[in-house]
N, C-alpha and C. Protein backbone atom coordinates (compact mmCIF):
# COMPACT_ATOMS: atom_id res chain seq x y z
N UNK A 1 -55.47 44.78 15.72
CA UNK A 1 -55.52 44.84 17.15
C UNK A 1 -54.09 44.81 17.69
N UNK A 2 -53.86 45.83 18.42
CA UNK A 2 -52.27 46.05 19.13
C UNK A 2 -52.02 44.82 20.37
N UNK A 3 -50.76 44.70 20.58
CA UNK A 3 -50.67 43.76 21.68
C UNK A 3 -51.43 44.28 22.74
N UNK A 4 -51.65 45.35 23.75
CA UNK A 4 -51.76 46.03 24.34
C UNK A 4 -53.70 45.35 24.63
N UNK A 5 -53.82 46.18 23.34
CA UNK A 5 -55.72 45.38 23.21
C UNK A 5 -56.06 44.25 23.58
N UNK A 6 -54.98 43.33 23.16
CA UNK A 6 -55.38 41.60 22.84
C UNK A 6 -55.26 41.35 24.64
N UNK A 7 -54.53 41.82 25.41
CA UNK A 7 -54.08 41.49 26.78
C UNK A 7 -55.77 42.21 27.75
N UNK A 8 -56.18 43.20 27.14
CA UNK A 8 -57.41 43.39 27.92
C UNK A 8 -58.39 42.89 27.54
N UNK A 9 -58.37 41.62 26.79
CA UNK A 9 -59.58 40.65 26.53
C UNK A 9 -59.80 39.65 27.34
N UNK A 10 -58.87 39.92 28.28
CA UNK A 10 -59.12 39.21 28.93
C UNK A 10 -57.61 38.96 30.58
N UNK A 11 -58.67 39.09 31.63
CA UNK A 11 -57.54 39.83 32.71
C UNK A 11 -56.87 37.96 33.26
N UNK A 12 -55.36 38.51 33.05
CA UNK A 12 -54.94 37.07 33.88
C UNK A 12 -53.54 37.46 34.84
N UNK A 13 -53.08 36.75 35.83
CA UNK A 13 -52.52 36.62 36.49
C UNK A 13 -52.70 37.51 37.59
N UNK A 14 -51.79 38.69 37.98
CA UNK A 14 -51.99 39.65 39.06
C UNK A 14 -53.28 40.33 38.59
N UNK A 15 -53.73 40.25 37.17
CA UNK A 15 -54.89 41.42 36.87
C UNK A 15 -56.03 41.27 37.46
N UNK A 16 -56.08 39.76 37.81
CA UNK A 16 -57.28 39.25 38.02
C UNK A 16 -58.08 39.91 39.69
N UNK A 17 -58.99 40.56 39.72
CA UNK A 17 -58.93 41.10 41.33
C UNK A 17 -59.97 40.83 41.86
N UNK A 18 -60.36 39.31 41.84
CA UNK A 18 -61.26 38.81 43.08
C UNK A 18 -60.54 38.41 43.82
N UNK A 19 -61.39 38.72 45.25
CA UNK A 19 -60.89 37.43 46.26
C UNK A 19 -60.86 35.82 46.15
N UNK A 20 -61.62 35.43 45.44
CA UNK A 20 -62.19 33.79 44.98
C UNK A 20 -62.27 33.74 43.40
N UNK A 21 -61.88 32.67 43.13
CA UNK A 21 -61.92 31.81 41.55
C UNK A 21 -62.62 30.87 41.88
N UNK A 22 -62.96 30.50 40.91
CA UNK A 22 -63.59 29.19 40.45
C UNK A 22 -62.75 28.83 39.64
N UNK A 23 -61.64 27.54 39.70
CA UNK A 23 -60.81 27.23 38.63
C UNK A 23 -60.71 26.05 38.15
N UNK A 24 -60.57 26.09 37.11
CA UNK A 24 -60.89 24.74 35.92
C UNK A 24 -59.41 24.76 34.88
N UNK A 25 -59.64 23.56 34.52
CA UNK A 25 -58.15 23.33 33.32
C UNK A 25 -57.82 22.17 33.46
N UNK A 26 -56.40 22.18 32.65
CA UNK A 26 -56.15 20.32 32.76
C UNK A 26 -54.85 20.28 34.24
N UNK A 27 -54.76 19.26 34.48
CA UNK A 27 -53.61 18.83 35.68
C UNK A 27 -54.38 19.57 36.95
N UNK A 28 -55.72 20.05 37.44
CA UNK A 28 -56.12 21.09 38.10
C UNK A 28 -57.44 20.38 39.08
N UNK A 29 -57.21 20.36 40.34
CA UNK A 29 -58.07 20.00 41.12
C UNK A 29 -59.23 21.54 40.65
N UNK A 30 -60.36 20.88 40.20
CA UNK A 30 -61.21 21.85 40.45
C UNK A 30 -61.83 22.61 41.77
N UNK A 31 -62.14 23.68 41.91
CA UNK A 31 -62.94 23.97 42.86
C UNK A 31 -62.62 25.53 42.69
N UNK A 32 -62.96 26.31 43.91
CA UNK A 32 -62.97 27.76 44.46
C UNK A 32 -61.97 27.88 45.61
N UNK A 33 -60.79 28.37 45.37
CA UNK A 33 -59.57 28.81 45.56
C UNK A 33 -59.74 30.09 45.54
N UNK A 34 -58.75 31.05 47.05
CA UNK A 34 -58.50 32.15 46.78
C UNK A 34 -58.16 32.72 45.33
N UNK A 35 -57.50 33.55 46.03
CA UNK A 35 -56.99 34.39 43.96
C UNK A 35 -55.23 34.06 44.65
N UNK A 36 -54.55 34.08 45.39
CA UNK A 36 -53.38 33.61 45.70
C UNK A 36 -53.65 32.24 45.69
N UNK A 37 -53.97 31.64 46.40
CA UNK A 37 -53.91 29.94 45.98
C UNK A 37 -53.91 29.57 44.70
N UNK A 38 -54.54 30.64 44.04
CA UNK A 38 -54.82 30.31 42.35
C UNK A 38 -53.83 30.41 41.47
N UNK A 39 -53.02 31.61 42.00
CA UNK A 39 -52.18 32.29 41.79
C UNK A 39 -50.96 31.26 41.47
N UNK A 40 -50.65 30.92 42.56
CA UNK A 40 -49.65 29.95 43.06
C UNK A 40 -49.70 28.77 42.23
N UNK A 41 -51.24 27.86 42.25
CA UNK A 41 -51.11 26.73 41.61
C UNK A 41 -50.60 26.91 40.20
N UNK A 42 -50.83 28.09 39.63
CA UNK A 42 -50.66 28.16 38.16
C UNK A 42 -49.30 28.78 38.10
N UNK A 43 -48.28 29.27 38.86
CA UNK A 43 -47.13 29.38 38.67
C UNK A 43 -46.51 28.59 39.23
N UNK A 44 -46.67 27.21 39.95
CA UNK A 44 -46.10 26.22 40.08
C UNK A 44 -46.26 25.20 38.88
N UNK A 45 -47.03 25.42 38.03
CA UNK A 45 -47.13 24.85 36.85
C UNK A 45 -46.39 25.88 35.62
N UNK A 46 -45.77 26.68 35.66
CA UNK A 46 -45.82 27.08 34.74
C UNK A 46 -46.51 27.74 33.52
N UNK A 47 -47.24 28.29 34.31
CA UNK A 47 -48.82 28.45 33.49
C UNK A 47 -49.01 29.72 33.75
N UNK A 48 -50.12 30.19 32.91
CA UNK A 48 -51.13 31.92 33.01
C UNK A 48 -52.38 31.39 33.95
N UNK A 49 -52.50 31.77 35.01
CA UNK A 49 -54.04 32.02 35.54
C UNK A 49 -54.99 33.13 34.49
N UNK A 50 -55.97 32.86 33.72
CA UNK A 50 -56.17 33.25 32.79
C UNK A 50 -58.18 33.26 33.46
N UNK A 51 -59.22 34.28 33.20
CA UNK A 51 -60.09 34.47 33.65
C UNK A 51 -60.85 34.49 32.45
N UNK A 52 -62.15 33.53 32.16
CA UNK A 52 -62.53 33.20 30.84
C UNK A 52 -64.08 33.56 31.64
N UNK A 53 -64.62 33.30 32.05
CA UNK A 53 -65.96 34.15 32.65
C UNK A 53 -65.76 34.66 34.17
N UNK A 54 -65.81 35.94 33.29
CA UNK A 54 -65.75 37.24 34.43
C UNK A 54 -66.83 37.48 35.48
N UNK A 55 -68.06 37.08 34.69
CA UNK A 55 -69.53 37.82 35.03
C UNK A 55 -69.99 36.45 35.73
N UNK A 56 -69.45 35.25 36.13
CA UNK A 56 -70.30 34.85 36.78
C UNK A 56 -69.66 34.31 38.08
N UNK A 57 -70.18 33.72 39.07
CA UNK A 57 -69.95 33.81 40.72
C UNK A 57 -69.57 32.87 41.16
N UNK A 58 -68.32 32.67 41.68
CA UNK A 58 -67.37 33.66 41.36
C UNK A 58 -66.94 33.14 40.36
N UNK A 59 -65.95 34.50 39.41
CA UNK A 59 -65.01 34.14 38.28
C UNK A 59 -64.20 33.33 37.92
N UNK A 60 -64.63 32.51 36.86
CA UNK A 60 -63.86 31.12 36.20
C UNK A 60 -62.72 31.75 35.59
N UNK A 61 -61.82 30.51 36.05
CA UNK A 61 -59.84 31.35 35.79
C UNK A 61 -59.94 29.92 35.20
N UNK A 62 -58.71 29.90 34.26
CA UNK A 62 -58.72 28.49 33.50
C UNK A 62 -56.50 28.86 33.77
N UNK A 63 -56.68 27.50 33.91
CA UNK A 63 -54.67 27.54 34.20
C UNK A 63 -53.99 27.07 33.24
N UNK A 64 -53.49 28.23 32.37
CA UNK A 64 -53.17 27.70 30.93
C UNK A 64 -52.60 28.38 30.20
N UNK A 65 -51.56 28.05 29.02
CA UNK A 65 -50.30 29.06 28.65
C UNK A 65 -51.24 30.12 28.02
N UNK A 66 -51.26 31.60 28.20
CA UNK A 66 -52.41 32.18 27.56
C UNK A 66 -52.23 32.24 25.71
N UNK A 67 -50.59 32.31 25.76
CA UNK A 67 -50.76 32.44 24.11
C UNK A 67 -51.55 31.47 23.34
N UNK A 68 -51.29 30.08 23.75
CA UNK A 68 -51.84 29.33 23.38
C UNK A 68 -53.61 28.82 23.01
N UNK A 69 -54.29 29.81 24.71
CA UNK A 69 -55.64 29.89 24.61
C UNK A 69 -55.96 31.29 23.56
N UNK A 70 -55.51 32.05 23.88
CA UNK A 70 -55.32 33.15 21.98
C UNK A 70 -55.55 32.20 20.58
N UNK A 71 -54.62 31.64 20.44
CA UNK A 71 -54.35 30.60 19.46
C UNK A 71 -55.79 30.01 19.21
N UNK A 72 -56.35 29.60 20.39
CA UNK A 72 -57.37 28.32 19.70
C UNK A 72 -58.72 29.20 20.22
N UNK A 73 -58.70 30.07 20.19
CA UNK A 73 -59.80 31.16 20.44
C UNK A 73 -59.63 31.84 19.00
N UNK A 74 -59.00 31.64 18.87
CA UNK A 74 -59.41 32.57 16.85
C UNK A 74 -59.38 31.44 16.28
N UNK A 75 -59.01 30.28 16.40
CA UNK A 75 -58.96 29.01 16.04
C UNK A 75 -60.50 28.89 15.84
N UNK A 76 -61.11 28.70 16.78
CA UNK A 76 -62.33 28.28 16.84
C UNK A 76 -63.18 29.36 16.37
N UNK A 77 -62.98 30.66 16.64
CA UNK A 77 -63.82 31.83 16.16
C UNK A 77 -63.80 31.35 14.16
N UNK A 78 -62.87 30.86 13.92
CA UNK A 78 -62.24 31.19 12.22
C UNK A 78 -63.07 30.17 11.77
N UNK A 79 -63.31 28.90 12.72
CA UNK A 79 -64.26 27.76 12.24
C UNK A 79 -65.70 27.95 12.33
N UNK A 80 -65.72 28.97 12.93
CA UNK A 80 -67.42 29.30 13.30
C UNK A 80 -68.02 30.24 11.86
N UNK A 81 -66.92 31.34 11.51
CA UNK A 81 -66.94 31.48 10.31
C UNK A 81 -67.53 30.88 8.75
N UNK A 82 -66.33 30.05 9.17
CA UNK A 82 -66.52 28.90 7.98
C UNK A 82 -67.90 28.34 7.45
N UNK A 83 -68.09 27.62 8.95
CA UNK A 83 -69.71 26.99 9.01
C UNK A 83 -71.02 28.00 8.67
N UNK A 84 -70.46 28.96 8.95
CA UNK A 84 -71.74 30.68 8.46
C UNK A 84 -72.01 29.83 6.99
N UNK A 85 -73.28 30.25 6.80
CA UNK A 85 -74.15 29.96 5.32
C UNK A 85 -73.64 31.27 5.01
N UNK A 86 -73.18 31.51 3.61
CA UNK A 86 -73.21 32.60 2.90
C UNK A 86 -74.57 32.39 1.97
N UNK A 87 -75.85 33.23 1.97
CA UNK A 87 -76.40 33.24 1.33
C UNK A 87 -76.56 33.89 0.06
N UNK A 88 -76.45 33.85 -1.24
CA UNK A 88 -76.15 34.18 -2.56
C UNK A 88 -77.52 34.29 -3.26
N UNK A 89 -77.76 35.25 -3.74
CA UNK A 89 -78.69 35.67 -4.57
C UNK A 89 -78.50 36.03 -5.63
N UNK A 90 -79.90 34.92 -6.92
CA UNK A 90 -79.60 35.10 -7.92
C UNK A 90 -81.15 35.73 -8.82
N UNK A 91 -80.76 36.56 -9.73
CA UNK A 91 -81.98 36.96 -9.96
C UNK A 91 -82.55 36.88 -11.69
N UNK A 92 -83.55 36.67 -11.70
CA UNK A 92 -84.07 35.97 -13.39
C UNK A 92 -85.18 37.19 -13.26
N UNK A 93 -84.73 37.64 -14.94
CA UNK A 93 -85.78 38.77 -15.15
C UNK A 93 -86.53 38.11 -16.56
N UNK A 94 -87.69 38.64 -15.98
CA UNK A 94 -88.82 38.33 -17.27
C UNK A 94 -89.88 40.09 -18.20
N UNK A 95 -89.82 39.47 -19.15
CA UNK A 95 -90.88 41.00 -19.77
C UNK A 95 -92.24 40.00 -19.62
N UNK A 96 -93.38 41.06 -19.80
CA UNK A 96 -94.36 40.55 -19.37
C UNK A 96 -95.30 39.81 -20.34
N UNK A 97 -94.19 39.64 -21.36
CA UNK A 97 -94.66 38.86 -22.64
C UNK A 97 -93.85 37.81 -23.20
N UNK A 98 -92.95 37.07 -21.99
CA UNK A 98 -92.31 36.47 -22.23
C UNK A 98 -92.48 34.54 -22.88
N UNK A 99 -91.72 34.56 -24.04
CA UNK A 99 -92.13 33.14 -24.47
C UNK A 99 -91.83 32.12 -23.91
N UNK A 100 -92.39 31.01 -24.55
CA UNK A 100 -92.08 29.81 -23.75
C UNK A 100 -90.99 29.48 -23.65
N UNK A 101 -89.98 29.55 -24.74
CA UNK A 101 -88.97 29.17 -24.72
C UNK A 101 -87.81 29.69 -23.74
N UNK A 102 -87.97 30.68 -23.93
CA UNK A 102 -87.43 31.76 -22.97
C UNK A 102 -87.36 31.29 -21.71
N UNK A 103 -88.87 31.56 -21.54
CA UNK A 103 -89.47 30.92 -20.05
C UNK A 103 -88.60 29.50 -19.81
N UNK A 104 -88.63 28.64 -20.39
CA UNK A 104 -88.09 27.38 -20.01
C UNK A 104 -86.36 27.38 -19.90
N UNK A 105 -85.79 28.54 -20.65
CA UNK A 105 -84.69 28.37 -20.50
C UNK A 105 -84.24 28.94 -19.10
N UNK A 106 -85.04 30.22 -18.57
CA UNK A 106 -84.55 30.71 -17.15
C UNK A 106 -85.23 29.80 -16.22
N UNK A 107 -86.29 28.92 -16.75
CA UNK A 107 -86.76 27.93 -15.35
C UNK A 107 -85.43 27.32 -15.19
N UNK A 108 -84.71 26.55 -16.27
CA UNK A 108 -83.77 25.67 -16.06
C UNK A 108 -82.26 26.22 -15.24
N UNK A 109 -81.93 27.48 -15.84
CA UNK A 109 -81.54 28.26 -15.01
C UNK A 109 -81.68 28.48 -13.36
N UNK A 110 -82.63 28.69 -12.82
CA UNK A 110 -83.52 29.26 -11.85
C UNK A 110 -83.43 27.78 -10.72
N UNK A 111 -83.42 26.10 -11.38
CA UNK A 111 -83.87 24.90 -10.89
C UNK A 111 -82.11 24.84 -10.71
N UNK A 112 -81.36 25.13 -11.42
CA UNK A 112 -79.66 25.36 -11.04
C UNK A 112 -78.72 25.77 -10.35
N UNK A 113 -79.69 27.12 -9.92
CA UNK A 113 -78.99 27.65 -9.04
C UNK A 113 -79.95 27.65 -7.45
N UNK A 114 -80.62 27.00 -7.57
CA UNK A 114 -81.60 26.35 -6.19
C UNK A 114 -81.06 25.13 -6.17
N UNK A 115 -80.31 24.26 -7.08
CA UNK A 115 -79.85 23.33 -6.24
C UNK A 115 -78.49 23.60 -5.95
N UNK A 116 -77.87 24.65 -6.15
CA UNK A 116 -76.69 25.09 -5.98
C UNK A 116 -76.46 25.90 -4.33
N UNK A 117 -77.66 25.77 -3.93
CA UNK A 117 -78.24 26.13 -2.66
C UNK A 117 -78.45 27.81 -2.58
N UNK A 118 -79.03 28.51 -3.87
CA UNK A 118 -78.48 29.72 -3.86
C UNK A 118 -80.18 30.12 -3.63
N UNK A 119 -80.46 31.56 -3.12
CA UNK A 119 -82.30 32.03 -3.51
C UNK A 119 -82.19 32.70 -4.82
N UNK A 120 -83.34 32.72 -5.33
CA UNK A 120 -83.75 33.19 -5.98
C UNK A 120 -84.74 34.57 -6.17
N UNK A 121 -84.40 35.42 -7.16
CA UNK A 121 -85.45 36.19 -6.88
C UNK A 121 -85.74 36.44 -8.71
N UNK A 122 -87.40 36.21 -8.74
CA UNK A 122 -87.73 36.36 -10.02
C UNK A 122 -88.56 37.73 -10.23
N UNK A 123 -88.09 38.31 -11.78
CA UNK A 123 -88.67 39.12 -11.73
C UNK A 123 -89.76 39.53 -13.19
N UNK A 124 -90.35 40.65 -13.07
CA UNK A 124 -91.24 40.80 -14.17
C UNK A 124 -91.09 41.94 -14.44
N UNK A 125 -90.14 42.76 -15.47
CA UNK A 125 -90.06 44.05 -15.86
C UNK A 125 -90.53 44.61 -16.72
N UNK A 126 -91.64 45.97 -16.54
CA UNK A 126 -92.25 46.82 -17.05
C UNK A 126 -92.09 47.49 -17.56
N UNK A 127 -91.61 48.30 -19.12
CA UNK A 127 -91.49 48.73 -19.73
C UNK A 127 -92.94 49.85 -20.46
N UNK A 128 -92.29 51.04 -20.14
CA UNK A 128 -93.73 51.87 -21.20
C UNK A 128 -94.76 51.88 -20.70
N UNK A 129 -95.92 51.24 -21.72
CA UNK A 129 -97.13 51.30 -21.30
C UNK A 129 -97.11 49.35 -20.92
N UNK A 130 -96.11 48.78 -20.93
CA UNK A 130 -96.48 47.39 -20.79
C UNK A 130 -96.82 47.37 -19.41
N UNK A 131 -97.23 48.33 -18.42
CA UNK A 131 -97.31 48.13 -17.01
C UNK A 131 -99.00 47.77 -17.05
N UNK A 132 -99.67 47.85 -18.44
CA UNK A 132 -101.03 47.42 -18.38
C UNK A 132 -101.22 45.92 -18.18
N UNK A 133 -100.47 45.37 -18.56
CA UNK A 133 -100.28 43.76 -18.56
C UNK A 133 -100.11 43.32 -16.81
N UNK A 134 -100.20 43.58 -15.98
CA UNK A 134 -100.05 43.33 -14.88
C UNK A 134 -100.20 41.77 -14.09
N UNK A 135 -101.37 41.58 -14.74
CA UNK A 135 -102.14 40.42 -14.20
C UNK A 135 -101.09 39.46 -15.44
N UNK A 136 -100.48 39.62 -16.63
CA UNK A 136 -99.98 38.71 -16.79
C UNK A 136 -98.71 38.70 -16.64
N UNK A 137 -97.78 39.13 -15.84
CA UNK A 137 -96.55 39.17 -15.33
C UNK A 137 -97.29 38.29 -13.52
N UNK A 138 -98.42 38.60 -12.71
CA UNK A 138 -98.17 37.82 -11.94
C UNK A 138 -98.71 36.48 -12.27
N UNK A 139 -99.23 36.02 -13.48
CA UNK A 139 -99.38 34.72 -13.38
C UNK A 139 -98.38 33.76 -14.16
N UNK A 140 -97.39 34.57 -14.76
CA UNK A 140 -96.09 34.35 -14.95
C UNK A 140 -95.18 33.76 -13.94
N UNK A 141 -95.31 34.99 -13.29
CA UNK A 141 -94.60 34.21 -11.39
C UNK A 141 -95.23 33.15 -10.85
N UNK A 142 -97.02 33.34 -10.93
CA UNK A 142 -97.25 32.37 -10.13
C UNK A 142 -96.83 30.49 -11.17
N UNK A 143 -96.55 30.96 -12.24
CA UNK A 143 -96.59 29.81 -13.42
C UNK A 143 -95.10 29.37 -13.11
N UNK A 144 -94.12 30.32 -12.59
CA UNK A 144 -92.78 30.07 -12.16
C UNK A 144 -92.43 29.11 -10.66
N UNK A 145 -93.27 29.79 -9.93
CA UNK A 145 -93.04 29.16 -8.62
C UNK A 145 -93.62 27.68 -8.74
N UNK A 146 -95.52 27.57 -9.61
CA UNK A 146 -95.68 26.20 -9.64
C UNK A 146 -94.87 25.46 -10.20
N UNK A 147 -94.00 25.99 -11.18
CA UNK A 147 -93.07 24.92 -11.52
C UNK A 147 -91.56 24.63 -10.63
N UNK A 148 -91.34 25.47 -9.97
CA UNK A 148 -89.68 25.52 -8.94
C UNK A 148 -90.76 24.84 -7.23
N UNK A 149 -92.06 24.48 -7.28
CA UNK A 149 -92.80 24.21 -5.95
C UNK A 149 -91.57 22.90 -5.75
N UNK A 150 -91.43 21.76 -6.38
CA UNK A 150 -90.63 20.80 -5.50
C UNK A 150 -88.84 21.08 -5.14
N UNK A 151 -88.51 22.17 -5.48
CA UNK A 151 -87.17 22.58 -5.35
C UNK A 151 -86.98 23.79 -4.22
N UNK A 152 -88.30 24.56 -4.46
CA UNK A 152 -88.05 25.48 -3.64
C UNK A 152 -89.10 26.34 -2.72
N UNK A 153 -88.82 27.02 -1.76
CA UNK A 153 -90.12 27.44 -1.02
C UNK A 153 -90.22 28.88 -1.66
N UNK A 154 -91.58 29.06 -1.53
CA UNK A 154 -91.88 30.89 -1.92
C UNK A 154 -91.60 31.92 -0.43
N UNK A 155 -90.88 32.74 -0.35
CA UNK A 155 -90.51 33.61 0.40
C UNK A 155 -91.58 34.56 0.41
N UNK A 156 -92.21 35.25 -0.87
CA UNK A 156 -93.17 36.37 -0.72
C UNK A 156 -93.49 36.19 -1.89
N UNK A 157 -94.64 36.27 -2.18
CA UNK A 157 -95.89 36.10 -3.38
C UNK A 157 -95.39 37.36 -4.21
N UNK A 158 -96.26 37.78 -5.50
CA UNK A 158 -95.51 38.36 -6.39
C UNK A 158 -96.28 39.79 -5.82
N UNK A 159 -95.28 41.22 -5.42
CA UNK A 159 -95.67 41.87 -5.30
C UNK A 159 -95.13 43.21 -6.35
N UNK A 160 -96.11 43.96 -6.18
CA UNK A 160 -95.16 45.02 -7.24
C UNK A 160 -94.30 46.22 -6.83
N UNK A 161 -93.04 46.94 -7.20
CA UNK A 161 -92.13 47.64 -6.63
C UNK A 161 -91.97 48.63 -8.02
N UNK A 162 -92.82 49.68 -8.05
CA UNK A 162 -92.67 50.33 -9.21
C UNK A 162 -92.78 49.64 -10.14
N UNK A 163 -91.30 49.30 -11.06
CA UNK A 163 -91.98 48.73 -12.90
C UNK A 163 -91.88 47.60 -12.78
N UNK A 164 -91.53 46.76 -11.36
CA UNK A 164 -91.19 45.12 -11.38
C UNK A 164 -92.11 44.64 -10.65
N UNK A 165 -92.41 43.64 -10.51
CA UNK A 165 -93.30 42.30 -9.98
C UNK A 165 -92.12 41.27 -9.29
N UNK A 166 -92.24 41.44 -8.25
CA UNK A 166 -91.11 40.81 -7.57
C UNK A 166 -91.41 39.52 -7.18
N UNK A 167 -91.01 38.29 -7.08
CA UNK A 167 -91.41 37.16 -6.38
C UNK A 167 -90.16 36.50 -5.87
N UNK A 168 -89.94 35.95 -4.72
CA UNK A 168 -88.81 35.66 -3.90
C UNK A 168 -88.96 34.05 -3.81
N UNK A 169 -87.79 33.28 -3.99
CA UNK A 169 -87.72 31.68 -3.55
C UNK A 169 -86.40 31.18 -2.89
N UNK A 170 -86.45 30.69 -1.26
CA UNK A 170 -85.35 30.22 -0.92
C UNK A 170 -85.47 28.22 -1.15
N UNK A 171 -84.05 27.68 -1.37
CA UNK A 171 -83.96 26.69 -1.68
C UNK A 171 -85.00 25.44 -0.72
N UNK A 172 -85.24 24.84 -0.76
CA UNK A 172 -85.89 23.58 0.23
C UNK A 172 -84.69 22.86 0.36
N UNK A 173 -84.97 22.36 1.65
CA UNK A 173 -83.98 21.82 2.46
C UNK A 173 -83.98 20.31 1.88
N UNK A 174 -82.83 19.57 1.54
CA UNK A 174 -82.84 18.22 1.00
C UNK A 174 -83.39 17.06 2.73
N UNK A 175 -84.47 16.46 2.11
CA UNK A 175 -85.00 15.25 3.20
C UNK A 175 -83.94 14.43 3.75
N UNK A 176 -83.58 14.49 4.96
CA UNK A 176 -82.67 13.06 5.36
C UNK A 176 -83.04 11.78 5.92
């Protein structure tokens, strides 16, 4: 973003072209002041008359160095970021003849990365003619989810997508 851009995010000083503000900030009698009275108070301070809601009646001007409100406006945008959940998906594939052992090693897997706060998506892949086995790839899933039921919620029951049997689990929320 060019300097040029960053300055029409927002209109301050002469740009500003109401007759009336509504103005707020620190050292600042609040109220609704011309746009010269406004004007004035904020260059007797040393300050940007700076217009932070445009759209409402009349327009809130805040009296304040603008670089600075730049500053803590990506400041705060960068923390809002942060706090975003990245959600991560992890996915466990099964054949439709899969052993126990097996089985127990991707449950343990599967119970790892749900407490790692990640979803899950399990699957059942069809090979050949193994797409006859159907009914036992979904009671596979359903044998998966009863065992991940206290870790995690089922998103969508096991459905089929061509050669896979899909079944979806996002983490359960820890009790406080």
């Amino acid at each position: 973003m060019t300097r040029v851009e960053k300055k029409e995010l927002h209109r301050i000083n002469e740009r500003i072209r109401e007759r009336e503000v509504r103005l707020v900030g620190e050292n600042v009698e609040q109220g609704v002041y011309s746009i010269e009275v406004a004007l004035r108070k904020a260059d007797d301070l040393g300050l940007d008359l700076v217009e932070i809601s445009p759209n409402a009646a009349p327009p809130v001007c805040r009296i304040t160095d603008y670089q600075k409100f730049l500053y803590q406006q990506k400041k705060r945008e960068k923390e809002m970021k942060l706090k975003a959940s990245k959600v991560v998906l992890k996915e466990i594939r099964f054949g439709p003849q899969t052993d126990d052992h097996d089985y127990n090693f991707k449950l343990k897997h599967a119970q790892e990365f749900l407490k790692e706060g990640c979803k899950v998506k399990a699957y059942v892949f069809f090979k050949g003619r193994s797409i006859l086995f159907k009914e036992q790839g979904e009671v596979l899933l359903l044998r998966f989810a009863s065992d991940l039921e206290d870790l995690a919620k089922v998103d969508s029951l096991p459905t089929l997508e061509g050669k896979r049997m899909i079944i979806m689990f996002s983490p359960k929320k820890p009790a406080k």
